[in-house]
Protein backbone atom coordinates (compact mmCIF):
# COMPACT_ATOMS: atom_id res chain seq x y z
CA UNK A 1 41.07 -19.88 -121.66
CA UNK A 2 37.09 -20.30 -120.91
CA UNK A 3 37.61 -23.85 -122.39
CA UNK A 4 40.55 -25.20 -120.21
CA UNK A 5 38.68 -23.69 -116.98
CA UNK A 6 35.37 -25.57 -117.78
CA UNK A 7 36.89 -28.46 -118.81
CA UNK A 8 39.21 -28.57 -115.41
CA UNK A 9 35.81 -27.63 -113.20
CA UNK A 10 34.15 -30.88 -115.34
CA UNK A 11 37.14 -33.03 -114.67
CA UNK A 12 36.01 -32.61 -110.89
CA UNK A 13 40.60 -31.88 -110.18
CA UNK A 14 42.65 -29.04 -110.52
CA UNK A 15 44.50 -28.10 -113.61
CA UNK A 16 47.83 -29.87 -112.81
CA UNK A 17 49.75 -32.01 -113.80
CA UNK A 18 52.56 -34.31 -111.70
CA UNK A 19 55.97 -33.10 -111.40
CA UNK A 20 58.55 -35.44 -110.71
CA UNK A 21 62.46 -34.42 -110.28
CA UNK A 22 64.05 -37.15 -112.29
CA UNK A 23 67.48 -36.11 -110.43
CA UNK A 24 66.11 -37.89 -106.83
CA UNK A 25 65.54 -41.43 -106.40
CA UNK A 26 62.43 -42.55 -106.36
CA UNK A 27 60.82 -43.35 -102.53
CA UNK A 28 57.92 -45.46 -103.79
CA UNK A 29 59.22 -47.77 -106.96
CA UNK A 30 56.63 -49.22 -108.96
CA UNK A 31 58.56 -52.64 -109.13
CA UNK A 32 58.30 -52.83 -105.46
CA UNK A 33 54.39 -52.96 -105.75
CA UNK A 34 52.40 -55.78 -106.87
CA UNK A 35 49.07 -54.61 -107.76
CA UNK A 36 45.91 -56.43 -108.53
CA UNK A 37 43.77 -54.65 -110.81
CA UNK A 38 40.58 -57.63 -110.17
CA UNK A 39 40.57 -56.70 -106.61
CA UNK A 40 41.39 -52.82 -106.86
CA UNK A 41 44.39 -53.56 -104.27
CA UNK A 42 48.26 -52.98 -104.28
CA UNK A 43 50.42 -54.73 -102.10
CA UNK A 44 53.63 -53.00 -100.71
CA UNK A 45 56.23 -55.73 -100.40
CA UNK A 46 58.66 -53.40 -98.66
CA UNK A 47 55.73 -52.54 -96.17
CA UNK A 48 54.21 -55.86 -96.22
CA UNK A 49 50.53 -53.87 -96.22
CA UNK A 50 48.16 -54.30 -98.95
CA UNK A 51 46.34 -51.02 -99.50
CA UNK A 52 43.37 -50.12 -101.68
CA UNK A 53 43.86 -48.66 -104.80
CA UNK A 54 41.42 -45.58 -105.02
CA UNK A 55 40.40 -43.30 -101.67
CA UNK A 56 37.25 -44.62 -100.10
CA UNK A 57 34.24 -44.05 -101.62
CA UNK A 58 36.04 -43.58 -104.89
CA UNK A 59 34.96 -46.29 -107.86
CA UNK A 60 37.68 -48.56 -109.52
CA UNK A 61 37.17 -49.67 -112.90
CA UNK A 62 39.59 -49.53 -115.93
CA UNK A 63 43.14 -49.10 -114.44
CA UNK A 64 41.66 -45.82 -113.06
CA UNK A 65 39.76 -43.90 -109.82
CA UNK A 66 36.71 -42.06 -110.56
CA UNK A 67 34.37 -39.87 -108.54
CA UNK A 68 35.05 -37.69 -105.09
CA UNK A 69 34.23 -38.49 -101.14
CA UNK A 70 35.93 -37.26 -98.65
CA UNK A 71 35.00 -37.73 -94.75
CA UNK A 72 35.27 -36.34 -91.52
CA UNK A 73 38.03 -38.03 -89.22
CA UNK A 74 35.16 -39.33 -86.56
CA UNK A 75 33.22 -41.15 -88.96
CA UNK A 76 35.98 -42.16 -90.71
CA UNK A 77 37.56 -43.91 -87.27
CA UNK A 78 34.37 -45.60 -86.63
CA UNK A 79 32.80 -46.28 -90.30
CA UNK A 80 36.51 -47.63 -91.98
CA UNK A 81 37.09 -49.88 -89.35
CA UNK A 82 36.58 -53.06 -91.00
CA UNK A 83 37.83 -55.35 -88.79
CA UNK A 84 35.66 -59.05 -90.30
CA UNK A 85 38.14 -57.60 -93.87
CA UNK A 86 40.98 -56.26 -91.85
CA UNK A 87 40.57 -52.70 -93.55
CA UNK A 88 41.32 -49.60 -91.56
CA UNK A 89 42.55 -46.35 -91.41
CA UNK A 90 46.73 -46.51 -91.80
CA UNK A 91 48.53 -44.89 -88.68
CA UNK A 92 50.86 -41.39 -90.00
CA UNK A 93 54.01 -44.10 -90.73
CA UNK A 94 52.12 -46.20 -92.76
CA UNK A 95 50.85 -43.22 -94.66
CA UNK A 96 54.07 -41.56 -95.41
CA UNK A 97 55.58 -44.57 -96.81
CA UNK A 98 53.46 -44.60 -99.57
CA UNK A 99 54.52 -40.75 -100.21
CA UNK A 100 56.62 -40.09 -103.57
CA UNK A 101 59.46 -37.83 -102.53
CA UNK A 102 60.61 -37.02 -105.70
CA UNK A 103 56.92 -35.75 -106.97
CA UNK A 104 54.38 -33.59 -106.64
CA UNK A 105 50.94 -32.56 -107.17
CA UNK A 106 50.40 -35.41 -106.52
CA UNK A 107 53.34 -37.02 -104.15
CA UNK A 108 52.70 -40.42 -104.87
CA UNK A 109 53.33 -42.95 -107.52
CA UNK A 110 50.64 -42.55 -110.12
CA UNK A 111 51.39 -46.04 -111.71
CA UNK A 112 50.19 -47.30 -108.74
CA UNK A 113 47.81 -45.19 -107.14
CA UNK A 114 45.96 -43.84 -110.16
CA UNK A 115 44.10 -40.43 -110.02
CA UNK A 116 45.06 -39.51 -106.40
CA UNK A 117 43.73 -35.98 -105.48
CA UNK A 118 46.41 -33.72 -104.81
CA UNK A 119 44.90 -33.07 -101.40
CA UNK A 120 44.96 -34.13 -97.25
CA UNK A 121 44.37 -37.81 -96.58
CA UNK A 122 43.61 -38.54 -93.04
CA UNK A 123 45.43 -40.91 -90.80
CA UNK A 124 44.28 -42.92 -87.99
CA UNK A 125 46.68 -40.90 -85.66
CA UNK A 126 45.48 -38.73 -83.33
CA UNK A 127 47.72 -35.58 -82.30
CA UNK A 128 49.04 -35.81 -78.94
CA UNK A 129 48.87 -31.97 -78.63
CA UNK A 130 45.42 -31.49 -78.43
CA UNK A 131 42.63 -33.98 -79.02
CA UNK A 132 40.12 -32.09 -81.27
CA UNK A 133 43.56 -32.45 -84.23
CA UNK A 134 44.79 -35.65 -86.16
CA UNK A 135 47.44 -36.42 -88.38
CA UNK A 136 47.42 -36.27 -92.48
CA UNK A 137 49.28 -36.01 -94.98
CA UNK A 138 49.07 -33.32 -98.15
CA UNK A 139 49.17 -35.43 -101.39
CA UNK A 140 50.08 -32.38 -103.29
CA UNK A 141 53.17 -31.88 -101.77
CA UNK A 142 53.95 -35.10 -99.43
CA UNK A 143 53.39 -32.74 -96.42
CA UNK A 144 52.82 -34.25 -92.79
CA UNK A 145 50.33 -31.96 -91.01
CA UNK A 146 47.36 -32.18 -88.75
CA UNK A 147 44.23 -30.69 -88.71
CA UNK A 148 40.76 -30.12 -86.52
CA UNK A 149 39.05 -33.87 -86.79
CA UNK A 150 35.80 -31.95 -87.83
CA UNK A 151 37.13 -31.47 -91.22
CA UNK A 152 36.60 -33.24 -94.47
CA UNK A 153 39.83 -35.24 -96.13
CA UNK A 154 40.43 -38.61 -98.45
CA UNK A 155 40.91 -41.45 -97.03
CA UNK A 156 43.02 -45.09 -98.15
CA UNK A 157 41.91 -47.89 -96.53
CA UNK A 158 45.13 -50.68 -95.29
CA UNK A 159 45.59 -53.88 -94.03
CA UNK A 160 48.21 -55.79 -92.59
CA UNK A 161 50.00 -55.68 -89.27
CA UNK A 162 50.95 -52.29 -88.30
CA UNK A 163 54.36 -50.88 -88.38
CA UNK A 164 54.45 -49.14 -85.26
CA UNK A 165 52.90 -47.53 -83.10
CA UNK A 166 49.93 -46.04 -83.96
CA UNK A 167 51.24 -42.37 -83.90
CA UNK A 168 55.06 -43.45 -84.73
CA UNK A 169 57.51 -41.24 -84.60
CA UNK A 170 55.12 -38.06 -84.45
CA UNK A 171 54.05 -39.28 -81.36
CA UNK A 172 57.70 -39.55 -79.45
CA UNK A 173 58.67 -35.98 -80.59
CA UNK A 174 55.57 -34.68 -79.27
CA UNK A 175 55.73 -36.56 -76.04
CA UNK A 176 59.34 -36.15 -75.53
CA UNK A 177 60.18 -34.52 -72.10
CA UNK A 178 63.30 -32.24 -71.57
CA UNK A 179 65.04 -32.92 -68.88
CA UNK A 180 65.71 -29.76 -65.95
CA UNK A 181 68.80 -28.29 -65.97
């Protein structure tokens, strides 16, 4: 027991291992990828946005992500925003479709994002509802959420024109208005 609890606090994860419901179809197949291990990118031909491979300030080297950053959502807006290499923050749409429905801890394909924590990446959308909060999304269980700015989450760098808006959907059901009876 002492063995598989040092081991998992020297592994720098949690002891888990991804569970995927073979029943469900898969959200995120790897054929649908096209990954390029020289460059530690992926591109998402469904999406049409080429995303890096590991979180930021994660190393990639052998087919797999090593090491552990994460970042407030402040310096994350202004550091990330690499607009000379077209890297940035993805908005809460982009995000989601990289989320594996039909697995957990992590949700996402492993295949092609190796090693990914089983934890909150930050988006670049802000929450409508109050402006110290932004959007992320819980890798562990493919969870939308958001969460006071001044915390510390992952974060995967995209590129490539944006799918919508930069809050998406979130941002219409939060903004919606019901009309007065």
């Amino acid at each position: 027991m002492f063995g598989a609890a040092l081991l998992a606090a020297l592994s720098g994860g949690a002891w888990a291992e991804q569970k995927c419901d073979p029943s469900k179809p898969e959200t995120t197949p790897s054929a649908r990828f096209k990954v390029n291990k020289q460059q530690g990118i992926v591109y998402d031909t469904k999406t049409k946005l080429t995303w890096k491979i590991c979180a930021e300030g994660i190393t990639y080297s052998d087919g797999r992500c090593t090491g552990n950053a994460d970042f407030k959502w402040d310096y994350a807006m202004k550091n990330f925003d690499d607009k000379a290499n077209g890297w940035r923050l993805p908005n809460i749409d982009e995000l989601k479709s990289i989320v594996e429905k039909r697995c957990m801890d992590p949700a996402i394909n492993l295949h092609v994002f190796p090693n990914t924590q089983s934890s909150s990446f930050w988006s670049a959308s802000a929450y409508a509802g109050d402006s110290d909060y932004a959007y992320n999304i819980y890798f562990g269980r493919g969870l939308v959420g958001n969460d006071l700015k001044v915390n510390s989450f992952y974060v995967r760098l995209v590129r490539g024109v944006q799918r919508s808006s930069p809050l998406g959907d979130l941002e219409q059901k939060a903004t919606k208005t019901i009309p007065a009876k």
